[in-house]
PDB file of N, CA and C in Angstrom:
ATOM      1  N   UNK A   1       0.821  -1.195   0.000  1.00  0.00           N
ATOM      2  CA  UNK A   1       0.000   0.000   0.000  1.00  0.00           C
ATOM      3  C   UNK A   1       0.865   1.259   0.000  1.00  0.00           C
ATOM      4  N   UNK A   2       1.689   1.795  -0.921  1.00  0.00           N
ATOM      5  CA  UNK A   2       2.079   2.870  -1.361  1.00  0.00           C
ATOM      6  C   UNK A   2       1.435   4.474  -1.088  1.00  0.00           C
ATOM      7  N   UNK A   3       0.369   4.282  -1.363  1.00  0.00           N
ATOM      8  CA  UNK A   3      -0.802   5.145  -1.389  1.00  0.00           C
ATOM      9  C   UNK A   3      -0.745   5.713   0.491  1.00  0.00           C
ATOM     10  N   UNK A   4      -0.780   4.169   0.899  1.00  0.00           N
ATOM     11  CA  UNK A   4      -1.522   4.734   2.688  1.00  0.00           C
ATOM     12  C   UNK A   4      -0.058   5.544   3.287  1.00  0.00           C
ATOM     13  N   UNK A   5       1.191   4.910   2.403  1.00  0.00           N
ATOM     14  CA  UNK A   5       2.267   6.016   3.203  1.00  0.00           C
ATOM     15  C   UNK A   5       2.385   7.558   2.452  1.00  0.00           C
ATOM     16  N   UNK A   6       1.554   7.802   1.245  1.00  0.00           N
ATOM     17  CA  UNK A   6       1.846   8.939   1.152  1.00  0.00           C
ATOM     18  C   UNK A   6       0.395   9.251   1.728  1.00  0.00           C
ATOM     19  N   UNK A   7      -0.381   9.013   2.202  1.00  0.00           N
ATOM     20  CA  UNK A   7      -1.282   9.733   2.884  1.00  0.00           C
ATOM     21  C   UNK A   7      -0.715  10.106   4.089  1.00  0.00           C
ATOM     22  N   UNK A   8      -0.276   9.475   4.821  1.00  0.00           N
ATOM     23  CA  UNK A   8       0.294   9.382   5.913  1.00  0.00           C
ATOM     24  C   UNK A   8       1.718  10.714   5.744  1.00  0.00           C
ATOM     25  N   UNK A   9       2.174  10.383   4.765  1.00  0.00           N
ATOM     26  CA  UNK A   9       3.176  12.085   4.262  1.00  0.00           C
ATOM     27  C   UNK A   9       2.766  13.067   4.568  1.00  0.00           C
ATOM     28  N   UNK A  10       1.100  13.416   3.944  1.00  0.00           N
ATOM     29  CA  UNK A  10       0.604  13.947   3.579  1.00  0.00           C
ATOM     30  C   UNK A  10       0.229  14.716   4.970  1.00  0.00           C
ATOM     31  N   UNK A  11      -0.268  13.495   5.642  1.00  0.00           N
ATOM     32  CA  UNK A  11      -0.907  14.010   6.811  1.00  0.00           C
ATOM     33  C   UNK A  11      -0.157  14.789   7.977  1.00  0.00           C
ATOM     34  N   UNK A  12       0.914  14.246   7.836  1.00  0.00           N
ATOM     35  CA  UNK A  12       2.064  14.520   8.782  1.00  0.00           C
ATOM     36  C   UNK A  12       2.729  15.598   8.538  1.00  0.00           C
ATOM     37  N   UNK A  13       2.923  16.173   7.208  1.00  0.00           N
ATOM     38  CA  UNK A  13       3.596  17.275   6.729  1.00  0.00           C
ATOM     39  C   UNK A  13       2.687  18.442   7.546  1.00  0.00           C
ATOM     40  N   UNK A  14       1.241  18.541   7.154  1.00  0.00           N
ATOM     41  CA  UNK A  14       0.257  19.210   7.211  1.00  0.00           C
ATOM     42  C   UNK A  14       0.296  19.729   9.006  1.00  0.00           C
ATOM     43  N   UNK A  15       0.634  18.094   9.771  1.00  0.00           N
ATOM     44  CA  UNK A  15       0.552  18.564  11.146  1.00  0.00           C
ATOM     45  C   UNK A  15       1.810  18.997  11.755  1.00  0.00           C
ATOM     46  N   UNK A  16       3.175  18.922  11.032  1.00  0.00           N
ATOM     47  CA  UNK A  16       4.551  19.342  11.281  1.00  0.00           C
ATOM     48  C   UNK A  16       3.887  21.068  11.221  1.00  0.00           C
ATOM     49  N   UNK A  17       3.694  21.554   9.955  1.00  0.00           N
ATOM     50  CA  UNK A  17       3.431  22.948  10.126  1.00  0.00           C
ATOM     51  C   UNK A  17       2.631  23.858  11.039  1.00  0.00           C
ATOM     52  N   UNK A  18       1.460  22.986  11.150  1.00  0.00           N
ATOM     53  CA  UNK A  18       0.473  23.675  12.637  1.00  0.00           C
ATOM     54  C   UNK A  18       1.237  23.435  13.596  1.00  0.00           C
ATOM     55  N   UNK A  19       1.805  22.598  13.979  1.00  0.00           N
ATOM     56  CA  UNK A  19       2.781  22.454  15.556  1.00  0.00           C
ATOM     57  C   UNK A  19       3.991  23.710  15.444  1.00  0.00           C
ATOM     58  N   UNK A  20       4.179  23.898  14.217  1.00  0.00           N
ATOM     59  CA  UNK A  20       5.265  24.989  13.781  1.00  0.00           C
ATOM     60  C   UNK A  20       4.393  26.390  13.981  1.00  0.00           C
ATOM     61  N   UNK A  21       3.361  26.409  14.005  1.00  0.00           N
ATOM     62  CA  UNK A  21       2.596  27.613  13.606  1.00  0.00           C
ATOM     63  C   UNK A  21       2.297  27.834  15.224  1.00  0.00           C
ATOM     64  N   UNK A  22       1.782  27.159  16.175  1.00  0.00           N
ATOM     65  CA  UNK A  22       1.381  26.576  17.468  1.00  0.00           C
ATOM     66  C   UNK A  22       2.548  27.362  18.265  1.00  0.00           C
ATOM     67  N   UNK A  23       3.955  26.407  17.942  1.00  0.00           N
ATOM     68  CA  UNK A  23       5.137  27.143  18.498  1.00  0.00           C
ATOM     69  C   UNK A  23       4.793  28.396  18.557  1.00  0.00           C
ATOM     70  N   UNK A  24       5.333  28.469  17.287  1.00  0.00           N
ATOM     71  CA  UNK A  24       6.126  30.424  17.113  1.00  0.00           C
ATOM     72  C   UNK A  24       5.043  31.585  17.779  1.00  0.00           C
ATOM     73  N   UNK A  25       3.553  30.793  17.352  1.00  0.00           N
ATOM     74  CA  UNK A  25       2.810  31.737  18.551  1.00  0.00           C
ATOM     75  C   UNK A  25       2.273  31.474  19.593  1.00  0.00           C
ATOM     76  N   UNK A  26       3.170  30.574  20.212  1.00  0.00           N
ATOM     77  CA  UNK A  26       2.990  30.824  21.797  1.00  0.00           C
ATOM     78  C   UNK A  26       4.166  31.375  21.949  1.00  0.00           C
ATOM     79  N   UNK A  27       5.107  31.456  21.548  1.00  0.00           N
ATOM     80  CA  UNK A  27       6.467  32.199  21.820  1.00  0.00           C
ATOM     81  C   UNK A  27       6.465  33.308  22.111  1.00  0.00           C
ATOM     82  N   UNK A  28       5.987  33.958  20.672  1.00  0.00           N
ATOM     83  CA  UNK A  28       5.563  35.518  20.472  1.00  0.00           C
ATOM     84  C   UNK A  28       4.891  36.105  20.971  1.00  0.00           C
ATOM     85  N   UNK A  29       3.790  35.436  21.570  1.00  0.00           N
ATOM     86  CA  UNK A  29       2.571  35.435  22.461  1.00  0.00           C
ATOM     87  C   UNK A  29       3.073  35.847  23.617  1.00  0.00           C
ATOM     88  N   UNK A  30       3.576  35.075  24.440  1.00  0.00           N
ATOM     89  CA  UNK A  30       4.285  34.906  25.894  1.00  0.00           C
ATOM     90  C   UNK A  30       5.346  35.847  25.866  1.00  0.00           C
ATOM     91  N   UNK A  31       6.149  36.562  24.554  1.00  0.00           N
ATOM     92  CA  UNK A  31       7.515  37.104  24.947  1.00  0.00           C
ATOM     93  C   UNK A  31       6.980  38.341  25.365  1.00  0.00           C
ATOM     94  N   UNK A  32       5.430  38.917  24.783  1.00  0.00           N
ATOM     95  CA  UNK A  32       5.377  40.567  24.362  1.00  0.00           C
ATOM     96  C   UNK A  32       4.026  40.264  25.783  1.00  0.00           C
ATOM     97  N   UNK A  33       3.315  39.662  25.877  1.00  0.00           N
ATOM     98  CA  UNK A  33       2.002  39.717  27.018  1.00  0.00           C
ATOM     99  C   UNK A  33       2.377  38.851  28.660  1.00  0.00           C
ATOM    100  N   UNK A  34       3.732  38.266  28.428  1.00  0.00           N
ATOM    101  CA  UNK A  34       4.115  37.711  29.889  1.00  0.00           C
ATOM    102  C   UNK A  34       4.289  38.853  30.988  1.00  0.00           C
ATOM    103  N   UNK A  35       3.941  39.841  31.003  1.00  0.00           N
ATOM    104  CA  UNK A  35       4.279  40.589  31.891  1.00  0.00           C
ATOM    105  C   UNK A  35       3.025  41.503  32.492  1.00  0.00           C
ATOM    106  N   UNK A  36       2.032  41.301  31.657  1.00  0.00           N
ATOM    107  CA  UNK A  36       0.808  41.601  31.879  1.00  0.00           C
ATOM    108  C   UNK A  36      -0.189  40.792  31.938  1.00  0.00           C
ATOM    109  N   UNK A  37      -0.651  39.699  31.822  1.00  0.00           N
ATOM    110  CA  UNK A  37      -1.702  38.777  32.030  1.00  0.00           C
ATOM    111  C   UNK A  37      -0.952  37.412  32.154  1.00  0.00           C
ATOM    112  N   UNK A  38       0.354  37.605  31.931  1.00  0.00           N
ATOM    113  CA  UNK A  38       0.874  35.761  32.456  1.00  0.00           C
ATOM    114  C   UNK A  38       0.764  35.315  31.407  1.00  0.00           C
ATOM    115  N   UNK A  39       1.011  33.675  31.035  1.00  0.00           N
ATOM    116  CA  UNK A  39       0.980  32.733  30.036  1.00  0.00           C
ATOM    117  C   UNK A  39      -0.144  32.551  29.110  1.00  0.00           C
ATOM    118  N   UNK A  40      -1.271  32.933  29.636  1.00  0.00           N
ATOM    119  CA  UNK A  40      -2.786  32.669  29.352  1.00  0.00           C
ATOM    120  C   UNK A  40      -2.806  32.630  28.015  1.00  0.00           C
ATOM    121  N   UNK A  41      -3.000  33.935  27.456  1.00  0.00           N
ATOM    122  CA  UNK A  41      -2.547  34.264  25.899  1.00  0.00           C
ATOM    123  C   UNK A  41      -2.104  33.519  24.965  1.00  0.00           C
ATOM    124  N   UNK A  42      -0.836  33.094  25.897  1.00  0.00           N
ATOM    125  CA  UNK A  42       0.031  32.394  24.445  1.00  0.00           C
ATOM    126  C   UNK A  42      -0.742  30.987  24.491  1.00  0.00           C
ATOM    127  N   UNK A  43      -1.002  30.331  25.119  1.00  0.00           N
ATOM    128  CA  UNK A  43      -1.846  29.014  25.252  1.00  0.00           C
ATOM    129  C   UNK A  43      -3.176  29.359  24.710  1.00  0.00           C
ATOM    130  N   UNK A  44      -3.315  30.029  24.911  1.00  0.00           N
ATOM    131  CA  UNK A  44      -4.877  30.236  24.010  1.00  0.00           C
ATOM    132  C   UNK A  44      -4.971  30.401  22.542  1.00  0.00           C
ATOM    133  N   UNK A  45      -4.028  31.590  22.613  1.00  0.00           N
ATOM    134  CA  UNK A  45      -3.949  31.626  20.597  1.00  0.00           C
ATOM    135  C   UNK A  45      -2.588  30.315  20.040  1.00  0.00           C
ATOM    136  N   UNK A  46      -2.122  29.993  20.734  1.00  0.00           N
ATOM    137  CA  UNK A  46      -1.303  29.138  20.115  1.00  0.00           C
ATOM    138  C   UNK A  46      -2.124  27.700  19.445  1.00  0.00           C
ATOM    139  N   UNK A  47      -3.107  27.512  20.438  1.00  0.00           N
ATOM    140  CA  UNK A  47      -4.345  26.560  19.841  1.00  0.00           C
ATOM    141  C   UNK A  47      -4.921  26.795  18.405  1.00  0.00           C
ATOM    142  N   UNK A  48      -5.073  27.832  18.764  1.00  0.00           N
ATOM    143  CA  UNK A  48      -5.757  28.413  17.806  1.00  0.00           C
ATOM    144  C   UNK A  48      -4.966  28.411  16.363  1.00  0.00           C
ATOM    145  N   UNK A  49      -3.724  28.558  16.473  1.00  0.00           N
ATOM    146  CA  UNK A  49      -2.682  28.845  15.607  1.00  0.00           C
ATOM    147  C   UNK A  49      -2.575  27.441  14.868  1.00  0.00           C
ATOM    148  N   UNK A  50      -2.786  26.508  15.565  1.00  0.00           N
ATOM    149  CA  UNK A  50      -1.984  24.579  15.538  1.00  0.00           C
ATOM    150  C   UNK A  50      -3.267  24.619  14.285  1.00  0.00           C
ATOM    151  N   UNK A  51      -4.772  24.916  14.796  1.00  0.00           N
ATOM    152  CA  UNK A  51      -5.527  24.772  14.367  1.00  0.00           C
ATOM    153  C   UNK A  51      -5.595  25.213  12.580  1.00  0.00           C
ATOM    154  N   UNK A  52      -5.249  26.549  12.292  1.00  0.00           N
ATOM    155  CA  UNK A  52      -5.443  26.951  11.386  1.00  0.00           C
ATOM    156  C   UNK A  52      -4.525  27.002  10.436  1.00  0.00           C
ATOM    157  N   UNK A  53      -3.158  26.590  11.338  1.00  0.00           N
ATOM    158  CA  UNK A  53      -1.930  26.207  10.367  1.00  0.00           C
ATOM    159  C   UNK A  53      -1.850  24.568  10.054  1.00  0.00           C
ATOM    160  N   UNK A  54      -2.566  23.531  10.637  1.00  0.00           N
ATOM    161  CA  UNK A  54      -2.501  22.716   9.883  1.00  0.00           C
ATOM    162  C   UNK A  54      -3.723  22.419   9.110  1.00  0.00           C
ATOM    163  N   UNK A  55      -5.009  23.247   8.883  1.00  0.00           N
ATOM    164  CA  UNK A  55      -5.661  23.225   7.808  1.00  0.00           C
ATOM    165  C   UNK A  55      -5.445  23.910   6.838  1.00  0.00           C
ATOM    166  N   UNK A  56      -5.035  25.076   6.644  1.00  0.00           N
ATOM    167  CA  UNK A  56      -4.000  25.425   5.675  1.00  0.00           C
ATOM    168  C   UNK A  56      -3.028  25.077   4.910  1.00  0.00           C
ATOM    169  N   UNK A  57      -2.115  24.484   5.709  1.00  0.00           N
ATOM    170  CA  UNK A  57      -0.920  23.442   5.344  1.00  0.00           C
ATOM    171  C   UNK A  57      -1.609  21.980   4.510  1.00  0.00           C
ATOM    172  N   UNK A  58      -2.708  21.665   5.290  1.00  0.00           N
ATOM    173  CA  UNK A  58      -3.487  20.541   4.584  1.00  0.00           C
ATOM    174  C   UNK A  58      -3.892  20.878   2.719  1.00  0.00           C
ATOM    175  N   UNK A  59      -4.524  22.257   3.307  1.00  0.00           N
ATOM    176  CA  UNK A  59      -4.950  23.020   1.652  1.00  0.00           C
ATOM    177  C   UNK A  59      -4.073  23.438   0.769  1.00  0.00           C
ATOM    178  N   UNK A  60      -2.824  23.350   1.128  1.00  0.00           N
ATOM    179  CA  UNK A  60      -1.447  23.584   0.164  1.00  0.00           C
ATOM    180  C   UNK A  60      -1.419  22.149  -0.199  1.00  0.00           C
ATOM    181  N   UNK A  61      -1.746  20.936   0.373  1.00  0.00           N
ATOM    182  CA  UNK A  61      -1.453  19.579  -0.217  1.00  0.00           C
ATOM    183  C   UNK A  61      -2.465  19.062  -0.757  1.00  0.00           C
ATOM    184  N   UNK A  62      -3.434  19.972  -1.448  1.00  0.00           N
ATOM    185  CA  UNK A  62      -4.465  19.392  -2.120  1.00  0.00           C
ATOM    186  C   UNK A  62      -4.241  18.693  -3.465  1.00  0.00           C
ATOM    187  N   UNK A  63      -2.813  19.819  -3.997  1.00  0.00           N
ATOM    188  CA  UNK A  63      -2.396  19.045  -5.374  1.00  0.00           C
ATOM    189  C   UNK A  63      -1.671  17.574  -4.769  1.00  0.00           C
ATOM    190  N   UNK A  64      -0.581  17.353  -4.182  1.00  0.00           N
ATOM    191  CA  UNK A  64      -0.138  15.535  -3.792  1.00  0.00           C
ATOM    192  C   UNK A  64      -1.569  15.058  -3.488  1.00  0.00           C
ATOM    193  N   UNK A  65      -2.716  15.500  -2.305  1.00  0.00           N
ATOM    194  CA  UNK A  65      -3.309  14.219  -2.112  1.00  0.00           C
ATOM    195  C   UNK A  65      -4.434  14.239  -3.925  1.00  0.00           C
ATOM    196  N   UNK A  66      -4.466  14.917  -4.609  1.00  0.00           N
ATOM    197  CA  UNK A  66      -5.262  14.281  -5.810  1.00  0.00           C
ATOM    198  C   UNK A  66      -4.833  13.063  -6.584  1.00  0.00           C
ATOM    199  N   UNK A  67      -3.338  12.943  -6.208  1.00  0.00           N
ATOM    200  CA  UNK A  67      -2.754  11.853  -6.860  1.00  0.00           C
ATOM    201  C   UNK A  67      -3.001  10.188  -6.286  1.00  0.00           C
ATOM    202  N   UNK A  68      -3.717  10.572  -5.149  1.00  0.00           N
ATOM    203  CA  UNK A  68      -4.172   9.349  -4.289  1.00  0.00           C
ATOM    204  C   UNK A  68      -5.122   8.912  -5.113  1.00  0.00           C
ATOM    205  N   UNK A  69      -5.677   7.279  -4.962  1.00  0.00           N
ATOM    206  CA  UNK A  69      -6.729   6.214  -4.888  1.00  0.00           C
ATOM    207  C   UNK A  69      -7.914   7.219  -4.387  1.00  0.00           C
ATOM    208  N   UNK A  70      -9.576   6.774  -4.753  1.00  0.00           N
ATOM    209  CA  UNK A  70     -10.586   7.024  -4.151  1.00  0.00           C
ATOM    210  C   UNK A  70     -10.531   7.036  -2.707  1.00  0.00           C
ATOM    211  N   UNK A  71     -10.149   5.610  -1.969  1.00  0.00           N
ATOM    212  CA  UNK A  71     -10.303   6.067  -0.289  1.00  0.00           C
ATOM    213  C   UNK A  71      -9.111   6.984   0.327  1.00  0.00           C
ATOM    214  N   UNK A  72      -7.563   7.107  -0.609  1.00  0.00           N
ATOM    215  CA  UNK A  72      -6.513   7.971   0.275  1.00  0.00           C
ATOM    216  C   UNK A  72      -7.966   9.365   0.169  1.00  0.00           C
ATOM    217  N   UNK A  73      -7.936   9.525  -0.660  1.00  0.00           N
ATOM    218  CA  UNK A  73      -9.080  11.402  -0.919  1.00  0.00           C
ATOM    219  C   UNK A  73      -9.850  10.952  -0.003  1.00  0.00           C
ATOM    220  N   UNK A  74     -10.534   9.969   0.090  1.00  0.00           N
ATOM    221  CA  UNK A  74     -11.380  10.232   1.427  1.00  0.00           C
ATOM    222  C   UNK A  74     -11.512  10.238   2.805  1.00  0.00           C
ATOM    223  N   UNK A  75      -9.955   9.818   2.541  1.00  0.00           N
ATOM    224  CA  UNK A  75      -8.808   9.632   4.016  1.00  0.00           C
ATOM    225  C   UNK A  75      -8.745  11.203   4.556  1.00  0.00           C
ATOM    226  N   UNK A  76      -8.231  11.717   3.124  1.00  0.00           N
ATOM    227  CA  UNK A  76      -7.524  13.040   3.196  1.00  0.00           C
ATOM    228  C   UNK A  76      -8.911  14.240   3.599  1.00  0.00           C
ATOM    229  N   UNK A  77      -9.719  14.105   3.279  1.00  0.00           N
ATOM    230  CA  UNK A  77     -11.096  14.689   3.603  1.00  0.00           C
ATOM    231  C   UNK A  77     -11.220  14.977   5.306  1.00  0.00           C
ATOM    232  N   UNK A  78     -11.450  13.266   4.859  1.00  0.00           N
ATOM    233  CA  UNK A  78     -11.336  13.165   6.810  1.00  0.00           C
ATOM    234  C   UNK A  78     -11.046  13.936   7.814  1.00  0.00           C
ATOM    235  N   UNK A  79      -9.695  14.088   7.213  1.00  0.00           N
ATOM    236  CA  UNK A  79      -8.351  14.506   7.541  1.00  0.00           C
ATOM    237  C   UNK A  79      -8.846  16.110   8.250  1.00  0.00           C
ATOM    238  N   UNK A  80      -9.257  16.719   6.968  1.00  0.00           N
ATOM    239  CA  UNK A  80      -9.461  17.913   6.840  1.00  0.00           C
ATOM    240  C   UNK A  80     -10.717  18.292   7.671  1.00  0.00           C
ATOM    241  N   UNK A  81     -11.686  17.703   7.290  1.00  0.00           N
ATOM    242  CA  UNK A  81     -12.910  17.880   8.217  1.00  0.00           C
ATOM    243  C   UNK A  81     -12.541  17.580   9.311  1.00  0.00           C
ATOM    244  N   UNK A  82     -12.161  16.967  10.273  1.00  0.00           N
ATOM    245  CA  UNK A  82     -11.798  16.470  11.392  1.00  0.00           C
ATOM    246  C   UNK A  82     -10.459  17.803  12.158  1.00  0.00           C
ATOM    247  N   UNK A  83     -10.440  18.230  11.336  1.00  0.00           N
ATOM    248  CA  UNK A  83      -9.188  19.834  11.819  1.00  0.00           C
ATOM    249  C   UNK A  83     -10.457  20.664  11.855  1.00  0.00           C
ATOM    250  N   UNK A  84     -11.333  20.641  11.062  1.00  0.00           N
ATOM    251  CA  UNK A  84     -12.223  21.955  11.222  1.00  0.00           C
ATOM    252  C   UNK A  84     -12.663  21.740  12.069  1.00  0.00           C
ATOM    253  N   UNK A  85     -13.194  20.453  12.425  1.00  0.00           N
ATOM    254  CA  UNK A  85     -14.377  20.486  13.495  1.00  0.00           C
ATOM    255  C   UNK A  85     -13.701  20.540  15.133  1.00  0.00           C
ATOM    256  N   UNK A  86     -12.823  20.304  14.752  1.00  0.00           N
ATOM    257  CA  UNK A  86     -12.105  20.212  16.147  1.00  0.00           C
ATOM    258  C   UNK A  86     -11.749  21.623  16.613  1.00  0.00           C
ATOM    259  N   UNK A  87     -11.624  22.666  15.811  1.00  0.00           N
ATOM    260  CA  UNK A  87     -11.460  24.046  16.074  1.00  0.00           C
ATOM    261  C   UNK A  87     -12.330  24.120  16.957  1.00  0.00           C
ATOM    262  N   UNK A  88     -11.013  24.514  18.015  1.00  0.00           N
ATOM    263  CA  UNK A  88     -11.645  25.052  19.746  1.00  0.00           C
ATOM    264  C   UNK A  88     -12.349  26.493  19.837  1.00  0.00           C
TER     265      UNK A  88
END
């Protein structure tokens, strides 16, 4: 099954970048508002950040996952719906 490891590429690339996106703004978050409301901030939008940078990142891989089988695309759907809905 060729297919299920590039879904699995696919999927993983998508969630490398929201964890990247997650980081940098809780970082940025916490460096400039730690001194006035504490950590709160950066944990809050950094969620938020994981969230919208790996559905994004997902929507930049719309051209690789077309090259998938009928169920990888409906893997990859999944994929995608399952980031939206989970938005906290």
């Amino acid at each position: 099954m060729p297919w299920a490891m590039m879904l699995l590429a696919i999927i993983c690339t998508s969630l490398a970048y929201g964890f990247g996106a997650g980081i940098f703004v809780l970082v940025v978050t916490n460096k400039f508002f730690w001194g006035q409301l504490g950590p709160i901030p950066g944990f809050l939008f950094s969620s938020y950040a994981f969230v919208i940078g790996t559905f994004l990142a997902g929507l930049f891989q719309i051209r690789r996952a077309r090259t998938l089988p009928k169920w990888g695309r409906v893997g990859f759907g999944l994929f995608l719906a399952l980031v939206v809905i989970a938005f906290p």
